[in-house]
PDB file of N, CA and C in Angstrom:
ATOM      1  N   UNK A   1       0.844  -1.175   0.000  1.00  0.00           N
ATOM      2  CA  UNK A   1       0.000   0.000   0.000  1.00  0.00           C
ATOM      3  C   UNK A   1       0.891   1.240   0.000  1.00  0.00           C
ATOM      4  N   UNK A   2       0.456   2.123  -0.761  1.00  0.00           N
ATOM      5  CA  UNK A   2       1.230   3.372  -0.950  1.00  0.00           C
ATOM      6  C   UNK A   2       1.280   4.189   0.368  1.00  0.00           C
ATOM      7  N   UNK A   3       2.560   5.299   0.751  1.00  0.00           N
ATOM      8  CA  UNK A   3       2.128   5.904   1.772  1.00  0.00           C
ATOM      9  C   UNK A   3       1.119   7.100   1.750  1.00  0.00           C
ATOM     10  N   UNK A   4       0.592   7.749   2.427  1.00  0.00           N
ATOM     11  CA  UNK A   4      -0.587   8.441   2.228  1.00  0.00           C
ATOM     12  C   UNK A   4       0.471  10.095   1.721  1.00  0.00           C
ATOM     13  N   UNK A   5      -0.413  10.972   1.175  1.00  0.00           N
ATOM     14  CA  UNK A   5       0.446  11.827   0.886  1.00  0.00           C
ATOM     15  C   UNK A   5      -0.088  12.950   1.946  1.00  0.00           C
ATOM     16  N   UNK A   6       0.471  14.014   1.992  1.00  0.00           N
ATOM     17  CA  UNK A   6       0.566  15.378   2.803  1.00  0.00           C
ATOM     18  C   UNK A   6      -1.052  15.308   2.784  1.00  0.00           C
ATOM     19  N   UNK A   7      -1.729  16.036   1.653  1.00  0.00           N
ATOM     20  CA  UNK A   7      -2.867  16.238   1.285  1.00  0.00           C
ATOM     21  C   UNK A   7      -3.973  14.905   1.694  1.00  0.00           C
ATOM     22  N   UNK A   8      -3.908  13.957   1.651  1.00  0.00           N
ATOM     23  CA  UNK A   8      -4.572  13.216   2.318  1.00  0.00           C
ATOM     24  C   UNK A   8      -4.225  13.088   3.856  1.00  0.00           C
ATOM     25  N   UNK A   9      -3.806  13.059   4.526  1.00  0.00           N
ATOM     26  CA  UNK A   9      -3.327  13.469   6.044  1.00  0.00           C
ATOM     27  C   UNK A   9      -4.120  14.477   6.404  1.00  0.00           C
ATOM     28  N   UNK A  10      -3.754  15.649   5.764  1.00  0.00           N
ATOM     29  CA  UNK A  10      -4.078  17.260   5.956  1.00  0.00           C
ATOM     30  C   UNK A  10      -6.018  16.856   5.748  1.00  0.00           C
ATOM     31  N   UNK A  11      -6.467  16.334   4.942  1.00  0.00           N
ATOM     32  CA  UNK A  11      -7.871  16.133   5.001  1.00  0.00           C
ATOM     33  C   UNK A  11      -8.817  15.364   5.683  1.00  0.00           C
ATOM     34  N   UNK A  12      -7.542  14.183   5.432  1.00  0.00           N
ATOM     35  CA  UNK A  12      -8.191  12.956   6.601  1.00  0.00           C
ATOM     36  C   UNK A  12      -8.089  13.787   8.467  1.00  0.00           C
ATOM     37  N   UNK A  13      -7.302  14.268   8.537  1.00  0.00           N
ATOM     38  CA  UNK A  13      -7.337  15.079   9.863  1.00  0.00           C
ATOM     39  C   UNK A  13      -8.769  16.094  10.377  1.00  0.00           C
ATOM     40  N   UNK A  14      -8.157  17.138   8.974  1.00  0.00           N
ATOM     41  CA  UNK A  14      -9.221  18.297   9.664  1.00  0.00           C
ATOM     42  C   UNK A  14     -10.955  17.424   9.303  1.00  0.00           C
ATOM     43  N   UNK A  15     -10.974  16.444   9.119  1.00  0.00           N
ATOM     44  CA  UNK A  15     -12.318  16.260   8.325  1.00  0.00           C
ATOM     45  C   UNK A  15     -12.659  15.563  10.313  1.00  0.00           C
ATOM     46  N   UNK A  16     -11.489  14.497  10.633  1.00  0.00           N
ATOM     47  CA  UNK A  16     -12.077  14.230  12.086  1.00  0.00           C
ATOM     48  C   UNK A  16     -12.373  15.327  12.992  1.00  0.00           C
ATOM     49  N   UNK A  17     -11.113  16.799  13.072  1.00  0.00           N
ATOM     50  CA  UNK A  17     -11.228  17.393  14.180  1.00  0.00           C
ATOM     51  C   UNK A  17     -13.013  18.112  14.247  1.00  0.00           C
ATOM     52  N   UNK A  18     -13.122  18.785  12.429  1.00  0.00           N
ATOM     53  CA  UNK A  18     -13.962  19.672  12.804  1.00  0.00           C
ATOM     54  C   UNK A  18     -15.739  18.757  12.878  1.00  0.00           C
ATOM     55  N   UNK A  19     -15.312  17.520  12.371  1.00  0.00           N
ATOM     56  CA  UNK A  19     -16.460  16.461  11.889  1.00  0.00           C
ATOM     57  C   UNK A  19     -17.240  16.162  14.110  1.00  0.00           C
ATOM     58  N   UNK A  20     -15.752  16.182  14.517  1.00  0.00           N
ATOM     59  CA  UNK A  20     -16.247  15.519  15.937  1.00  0.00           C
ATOM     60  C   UNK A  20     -16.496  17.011  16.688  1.00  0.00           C
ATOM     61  N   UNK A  21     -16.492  17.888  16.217  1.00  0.00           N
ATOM     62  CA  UNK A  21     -16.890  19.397  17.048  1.00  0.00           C
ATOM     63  C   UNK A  21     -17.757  19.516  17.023  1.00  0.00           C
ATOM     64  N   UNK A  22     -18.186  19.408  15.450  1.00  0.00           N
ATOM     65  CA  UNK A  22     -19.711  19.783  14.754  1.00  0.00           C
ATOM     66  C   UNK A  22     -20.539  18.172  15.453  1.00  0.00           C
ATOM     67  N   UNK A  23     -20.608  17.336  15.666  1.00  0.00           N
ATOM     68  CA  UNK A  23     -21.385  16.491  16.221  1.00  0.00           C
ATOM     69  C   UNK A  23     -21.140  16.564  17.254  1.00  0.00           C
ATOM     70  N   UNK A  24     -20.583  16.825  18.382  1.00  0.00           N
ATOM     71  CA  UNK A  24     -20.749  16.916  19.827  1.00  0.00           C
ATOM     72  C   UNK A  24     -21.974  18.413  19.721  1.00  0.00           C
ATOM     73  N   UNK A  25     -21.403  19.408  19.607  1.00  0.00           N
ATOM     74  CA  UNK A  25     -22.047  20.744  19.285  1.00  0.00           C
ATOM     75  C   UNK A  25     -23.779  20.313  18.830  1.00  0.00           C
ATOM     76  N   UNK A  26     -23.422  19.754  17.935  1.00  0.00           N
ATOM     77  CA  UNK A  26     -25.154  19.477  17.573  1.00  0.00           C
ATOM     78  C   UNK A  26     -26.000  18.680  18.565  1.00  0.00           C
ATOM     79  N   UNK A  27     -25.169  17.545  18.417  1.00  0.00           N
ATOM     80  CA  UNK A  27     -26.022  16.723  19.801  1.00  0.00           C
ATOM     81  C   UNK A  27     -26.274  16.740  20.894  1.00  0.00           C
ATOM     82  N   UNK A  28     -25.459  17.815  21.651  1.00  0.00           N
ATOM     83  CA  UNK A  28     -25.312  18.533  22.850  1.00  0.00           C
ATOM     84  C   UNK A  28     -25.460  16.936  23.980  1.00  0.00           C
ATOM     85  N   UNK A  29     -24.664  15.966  23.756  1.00  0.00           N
ATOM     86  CA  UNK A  29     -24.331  15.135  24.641  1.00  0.00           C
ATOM     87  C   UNK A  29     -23.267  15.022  25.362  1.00  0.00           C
ATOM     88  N   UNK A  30     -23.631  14.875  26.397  1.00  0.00           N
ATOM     89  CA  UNK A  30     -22.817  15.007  27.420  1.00  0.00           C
ATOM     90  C   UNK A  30     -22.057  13.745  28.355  1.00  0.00           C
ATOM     91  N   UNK A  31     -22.588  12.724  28.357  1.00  0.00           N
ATOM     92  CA  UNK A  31     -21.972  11.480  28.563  1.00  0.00           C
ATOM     93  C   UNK A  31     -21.319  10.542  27.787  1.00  0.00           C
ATOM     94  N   UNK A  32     -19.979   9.646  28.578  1.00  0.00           N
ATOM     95  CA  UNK A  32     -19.152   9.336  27.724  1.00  0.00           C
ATOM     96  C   UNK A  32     -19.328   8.242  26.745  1.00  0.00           C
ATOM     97  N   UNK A  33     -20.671   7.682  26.652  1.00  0.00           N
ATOM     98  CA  UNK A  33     -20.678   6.721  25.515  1.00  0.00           C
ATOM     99  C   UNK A  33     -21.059   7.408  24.472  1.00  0.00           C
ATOM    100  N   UNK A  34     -21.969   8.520  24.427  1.00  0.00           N
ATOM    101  CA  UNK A  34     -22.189   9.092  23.616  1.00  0.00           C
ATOM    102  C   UNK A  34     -20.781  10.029  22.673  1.00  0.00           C
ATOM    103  N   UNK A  35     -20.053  10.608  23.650  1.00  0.00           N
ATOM    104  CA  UNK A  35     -18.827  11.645  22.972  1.00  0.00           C
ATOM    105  C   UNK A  35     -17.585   9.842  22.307  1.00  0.00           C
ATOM    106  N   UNK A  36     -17.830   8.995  22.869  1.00  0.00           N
ATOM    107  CA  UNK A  36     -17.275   7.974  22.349  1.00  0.00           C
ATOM    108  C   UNK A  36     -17.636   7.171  20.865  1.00  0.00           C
ATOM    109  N   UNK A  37     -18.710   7.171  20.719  1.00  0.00           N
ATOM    110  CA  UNK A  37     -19.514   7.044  19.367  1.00  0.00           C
ATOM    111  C   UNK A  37     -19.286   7.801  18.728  1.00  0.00           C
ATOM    112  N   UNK A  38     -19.339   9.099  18.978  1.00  0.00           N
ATOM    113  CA  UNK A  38     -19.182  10.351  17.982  1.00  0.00           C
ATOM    114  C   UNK A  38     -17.818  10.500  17.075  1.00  0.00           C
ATOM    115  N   UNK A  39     -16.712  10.127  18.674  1.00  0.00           N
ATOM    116  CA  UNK A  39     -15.164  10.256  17.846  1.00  0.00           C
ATOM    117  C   UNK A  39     -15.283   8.980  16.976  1.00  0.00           C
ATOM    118  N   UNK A  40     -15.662   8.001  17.303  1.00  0.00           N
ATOM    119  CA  UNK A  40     -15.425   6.724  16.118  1.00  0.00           C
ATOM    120  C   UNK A  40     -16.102   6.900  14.819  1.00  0.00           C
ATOM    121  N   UNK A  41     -17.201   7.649  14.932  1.00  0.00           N
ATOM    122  CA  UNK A  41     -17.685   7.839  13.860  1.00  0.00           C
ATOM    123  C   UNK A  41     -16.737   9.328  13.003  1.00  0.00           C
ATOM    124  N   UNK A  42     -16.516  10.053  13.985  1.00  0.00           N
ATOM    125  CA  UNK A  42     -15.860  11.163  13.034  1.00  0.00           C
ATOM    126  C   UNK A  42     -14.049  10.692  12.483  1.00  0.00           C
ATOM    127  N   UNK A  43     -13.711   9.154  13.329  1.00  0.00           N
ATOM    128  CA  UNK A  43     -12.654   8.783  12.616  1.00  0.00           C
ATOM    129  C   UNK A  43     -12.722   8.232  11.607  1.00  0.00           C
ATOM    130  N   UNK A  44     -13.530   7.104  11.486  1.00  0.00           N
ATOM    131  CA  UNK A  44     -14.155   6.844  10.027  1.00  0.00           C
ATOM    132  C   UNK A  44     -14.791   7.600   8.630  1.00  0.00           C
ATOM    133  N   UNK A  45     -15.330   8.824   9.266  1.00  0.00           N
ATOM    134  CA  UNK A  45     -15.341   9.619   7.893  1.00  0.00           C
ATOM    135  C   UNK A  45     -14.318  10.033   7.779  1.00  0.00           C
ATOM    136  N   UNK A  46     -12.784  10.515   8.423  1.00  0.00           N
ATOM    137  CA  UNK A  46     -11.676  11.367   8.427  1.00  0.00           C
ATOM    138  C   UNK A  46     -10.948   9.967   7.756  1.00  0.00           C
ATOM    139  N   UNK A  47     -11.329   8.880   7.960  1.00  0.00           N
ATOM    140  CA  UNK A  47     -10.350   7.658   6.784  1.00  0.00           C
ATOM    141  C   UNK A  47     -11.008   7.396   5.611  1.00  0.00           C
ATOM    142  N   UNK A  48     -12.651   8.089   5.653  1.00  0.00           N
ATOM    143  CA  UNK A  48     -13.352   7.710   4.223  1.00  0.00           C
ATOM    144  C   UNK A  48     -12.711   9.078   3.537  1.00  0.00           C
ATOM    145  N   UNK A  49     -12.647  10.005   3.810  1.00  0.00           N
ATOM    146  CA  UNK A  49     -12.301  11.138   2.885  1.00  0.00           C
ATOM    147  C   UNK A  49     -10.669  10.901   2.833  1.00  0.00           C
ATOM    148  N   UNK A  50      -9.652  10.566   3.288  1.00  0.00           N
ATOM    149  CA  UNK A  50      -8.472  10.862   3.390  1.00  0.00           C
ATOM    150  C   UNK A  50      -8.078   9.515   2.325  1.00  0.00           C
ATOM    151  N   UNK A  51      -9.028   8.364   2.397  1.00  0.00           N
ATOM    152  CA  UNK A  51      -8.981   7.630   0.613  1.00  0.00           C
ATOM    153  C   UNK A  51      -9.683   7.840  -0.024  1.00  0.00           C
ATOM    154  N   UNK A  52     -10.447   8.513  -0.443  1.00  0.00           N
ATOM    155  CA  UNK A  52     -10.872   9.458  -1.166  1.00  0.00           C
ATOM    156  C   UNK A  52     -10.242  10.315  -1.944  1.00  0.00           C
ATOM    157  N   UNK A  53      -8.692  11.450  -1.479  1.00  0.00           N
ATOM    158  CA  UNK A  53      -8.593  12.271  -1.969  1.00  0.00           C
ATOM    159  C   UNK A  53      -7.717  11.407  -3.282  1.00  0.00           C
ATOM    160  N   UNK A  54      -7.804  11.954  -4.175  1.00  0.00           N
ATOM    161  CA  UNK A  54      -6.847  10.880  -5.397  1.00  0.00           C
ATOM    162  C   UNK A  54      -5.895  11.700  -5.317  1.00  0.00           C
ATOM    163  N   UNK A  55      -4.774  10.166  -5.667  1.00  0.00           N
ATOM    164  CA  UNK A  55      -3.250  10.431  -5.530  1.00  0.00           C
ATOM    165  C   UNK A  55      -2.541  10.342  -6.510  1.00  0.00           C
ATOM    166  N   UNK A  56      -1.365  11.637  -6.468  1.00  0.00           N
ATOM    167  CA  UNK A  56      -1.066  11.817  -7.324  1.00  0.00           C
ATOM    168  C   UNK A  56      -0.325  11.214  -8.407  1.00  0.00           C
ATOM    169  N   UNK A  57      -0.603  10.907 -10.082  1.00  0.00           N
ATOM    170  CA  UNK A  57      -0.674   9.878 -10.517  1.00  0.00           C
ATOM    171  C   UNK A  57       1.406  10.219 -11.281  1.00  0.00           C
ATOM    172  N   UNK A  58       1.596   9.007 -11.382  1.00  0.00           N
ATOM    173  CA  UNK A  58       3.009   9.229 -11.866  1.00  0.00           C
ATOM    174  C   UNK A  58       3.441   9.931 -13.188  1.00  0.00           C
ATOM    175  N   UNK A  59       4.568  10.405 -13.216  1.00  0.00           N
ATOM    176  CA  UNK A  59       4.545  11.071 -14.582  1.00  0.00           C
ATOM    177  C   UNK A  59       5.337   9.813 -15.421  1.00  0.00           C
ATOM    178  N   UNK A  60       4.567   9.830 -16.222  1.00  0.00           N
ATOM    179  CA  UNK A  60       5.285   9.255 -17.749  1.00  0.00           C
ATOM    180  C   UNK A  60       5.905  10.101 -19.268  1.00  0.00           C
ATOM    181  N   UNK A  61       7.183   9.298 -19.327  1.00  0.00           N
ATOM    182  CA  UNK A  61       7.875   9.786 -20.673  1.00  0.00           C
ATOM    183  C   UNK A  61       7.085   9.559 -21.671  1.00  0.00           C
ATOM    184  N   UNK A  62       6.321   9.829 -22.710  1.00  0.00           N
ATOM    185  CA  UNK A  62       6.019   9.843 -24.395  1.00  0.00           C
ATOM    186  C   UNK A  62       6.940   9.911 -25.135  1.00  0.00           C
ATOM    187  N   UNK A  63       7.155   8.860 -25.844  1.00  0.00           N
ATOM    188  CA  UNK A  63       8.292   8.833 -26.938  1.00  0.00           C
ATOM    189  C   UNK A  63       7.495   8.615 -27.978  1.00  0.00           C
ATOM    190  N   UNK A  64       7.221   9.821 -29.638  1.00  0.00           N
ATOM    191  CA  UNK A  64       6.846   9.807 -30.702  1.00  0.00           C
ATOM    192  C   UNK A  64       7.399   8.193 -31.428  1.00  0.00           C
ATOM    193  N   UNK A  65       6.655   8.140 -31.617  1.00  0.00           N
ATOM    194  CA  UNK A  65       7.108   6.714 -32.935  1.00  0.00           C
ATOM    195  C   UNK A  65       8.730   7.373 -33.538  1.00  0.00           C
ATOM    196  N   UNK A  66       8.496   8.435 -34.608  1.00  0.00           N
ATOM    197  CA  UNK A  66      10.133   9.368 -34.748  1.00  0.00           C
ATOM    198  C   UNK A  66      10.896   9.080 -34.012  1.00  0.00           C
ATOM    199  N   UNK A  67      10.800   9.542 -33.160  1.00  0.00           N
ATOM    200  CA  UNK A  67      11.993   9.700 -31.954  1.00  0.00           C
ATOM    201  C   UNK A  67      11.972   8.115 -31.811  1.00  0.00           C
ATOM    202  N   UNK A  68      11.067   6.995 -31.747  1.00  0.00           N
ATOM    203  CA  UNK A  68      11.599   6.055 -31.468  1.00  0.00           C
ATOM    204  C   UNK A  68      12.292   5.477 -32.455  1.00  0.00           C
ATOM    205  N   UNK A  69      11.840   5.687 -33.740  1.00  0.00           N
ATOM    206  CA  UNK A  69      12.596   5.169 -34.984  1.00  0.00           C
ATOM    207  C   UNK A  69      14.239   5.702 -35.399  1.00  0.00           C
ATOM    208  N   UNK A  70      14.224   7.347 -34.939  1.00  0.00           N
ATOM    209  CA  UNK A  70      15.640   7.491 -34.754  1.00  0.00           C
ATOM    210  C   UNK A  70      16.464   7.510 -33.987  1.00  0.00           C
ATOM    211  N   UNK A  71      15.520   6.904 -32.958  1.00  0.00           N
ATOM    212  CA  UNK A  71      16.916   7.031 -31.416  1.00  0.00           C
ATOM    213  C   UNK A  71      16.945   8.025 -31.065  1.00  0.00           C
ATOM    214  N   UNK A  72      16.212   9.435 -31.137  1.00  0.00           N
ATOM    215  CA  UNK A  72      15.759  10.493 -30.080  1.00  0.00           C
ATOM    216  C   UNK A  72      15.216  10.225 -29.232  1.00  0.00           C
ATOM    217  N   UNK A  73      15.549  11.070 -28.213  1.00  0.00           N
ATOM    218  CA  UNK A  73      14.870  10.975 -27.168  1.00  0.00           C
ATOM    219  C   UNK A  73      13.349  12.063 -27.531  1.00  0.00           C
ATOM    220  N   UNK A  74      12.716  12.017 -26.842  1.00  0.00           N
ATOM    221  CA  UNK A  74      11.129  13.182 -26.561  1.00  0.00           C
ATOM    222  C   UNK A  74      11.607  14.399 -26.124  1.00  0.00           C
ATOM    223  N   UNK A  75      12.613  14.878 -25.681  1.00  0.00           N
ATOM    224  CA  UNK A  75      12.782  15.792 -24.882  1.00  0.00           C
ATOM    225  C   UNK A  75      13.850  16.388 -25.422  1.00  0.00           C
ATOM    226  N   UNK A  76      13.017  17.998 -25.552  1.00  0.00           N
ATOM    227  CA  UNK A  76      14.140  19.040 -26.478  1.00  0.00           C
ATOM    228  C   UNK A  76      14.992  18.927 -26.299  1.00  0.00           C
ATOM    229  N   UNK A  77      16.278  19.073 -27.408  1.00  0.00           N
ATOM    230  CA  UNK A  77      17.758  19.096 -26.322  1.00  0.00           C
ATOM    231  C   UNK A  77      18.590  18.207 -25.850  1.00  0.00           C
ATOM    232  N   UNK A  78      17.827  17.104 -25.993  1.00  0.00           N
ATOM    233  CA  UNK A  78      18.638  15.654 -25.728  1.00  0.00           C
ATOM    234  C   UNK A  78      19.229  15.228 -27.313  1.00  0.00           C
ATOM    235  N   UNK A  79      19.991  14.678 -26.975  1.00  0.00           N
ATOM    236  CA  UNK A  79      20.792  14.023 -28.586  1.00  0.00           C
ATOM    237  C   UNK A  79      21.086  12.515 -27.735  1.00  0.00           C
ATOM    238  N   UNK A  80      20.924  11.746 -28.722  1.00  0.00           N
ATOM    239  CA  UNK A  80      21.815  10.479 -28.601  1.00  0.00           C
ATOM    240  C   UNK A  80      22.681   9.960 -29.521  1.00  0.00           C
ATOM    241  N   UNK A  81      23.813   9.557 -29.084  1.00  0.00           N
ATOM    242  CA  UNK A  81      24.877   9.486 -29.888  1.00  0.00           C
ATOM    243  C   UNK A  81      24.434   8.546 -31.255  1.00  0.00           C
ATOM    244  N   UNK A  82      25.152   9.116 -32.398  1.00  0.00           N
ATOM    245  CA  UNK A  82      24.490   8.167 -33.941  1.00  0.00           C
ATOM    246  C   UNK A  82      25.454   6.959 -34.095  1.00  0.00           C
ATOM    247  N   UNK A  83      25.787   6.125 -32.856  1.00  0.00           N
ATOM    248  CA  UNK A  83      26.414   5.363 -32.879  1.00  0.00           C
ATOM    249  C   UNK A  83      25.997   4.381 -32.263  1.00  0.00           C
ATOM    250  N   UNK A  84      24.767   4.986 -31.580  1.00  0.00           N
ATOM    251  CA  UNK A  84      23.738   3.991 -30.495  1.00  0.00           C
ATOM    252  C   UNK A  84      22.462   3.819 -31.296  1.00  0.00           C
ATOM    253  N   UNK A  85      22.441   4.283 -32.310  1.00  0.00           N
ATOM    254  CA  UNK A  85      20.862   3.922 -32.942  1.00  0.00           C
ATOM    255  C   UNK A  85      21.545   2.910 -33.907  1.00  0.00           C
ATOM    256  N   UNK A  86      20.578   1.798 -33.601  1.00  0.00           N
ATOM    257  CA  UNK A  86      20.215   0.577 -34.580  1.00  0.00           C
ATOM    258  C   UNK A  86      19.457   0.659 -35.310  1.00  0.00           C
ATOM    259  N   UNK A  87      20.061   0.069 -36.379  1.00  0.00           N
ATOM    260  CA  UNK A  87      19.359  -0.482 -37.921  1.00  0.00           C
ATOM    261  C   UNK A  87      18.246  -0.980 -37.761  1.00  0.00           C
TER     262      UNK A  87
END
């Protein structure tokens, strides 16, 4: 499994802190099974959104058919030696 990135952390977090404020606040409960339900539930949405956020996808090289037929590389500026391209 991949590690989580900044941005999923950063969401999966604030989504528990302000998720378990806003439900204590609303429900105005005051005993501890109740404020205990609440955090489990506001940890589970703070792990449903934090896989949720999509991650960022890898970059890939494109090499033109050309460039593959002459042994260029894709990328301005690069040369490869005409001693390394095959027939």
């Amino acid at each position: 499994m991949p590690r989580p990135t900044a941005a999923q952390l950063a969401y999966g977090s604030a989504t528990v802190v302000f998720s378990t404020v806003a439900m204590i606040l609303l429900s105005q409960t005051e005993s501890g099974v109740g404020v205990g339900v609440i955090v489990l539930a506001a940890l589970l949405l703070g792990l449903l959104v934090a896989v949720t956020v999509p991650m960022p996808k890898a970059a890939r090289t494109v090499r033109t058919n050309r460039a593959a037929a002459v042994g260029e590389s894709a990328e301005p500026g690069v040369r490869v030696p005409a001693d390394s391209v095959r027939s």
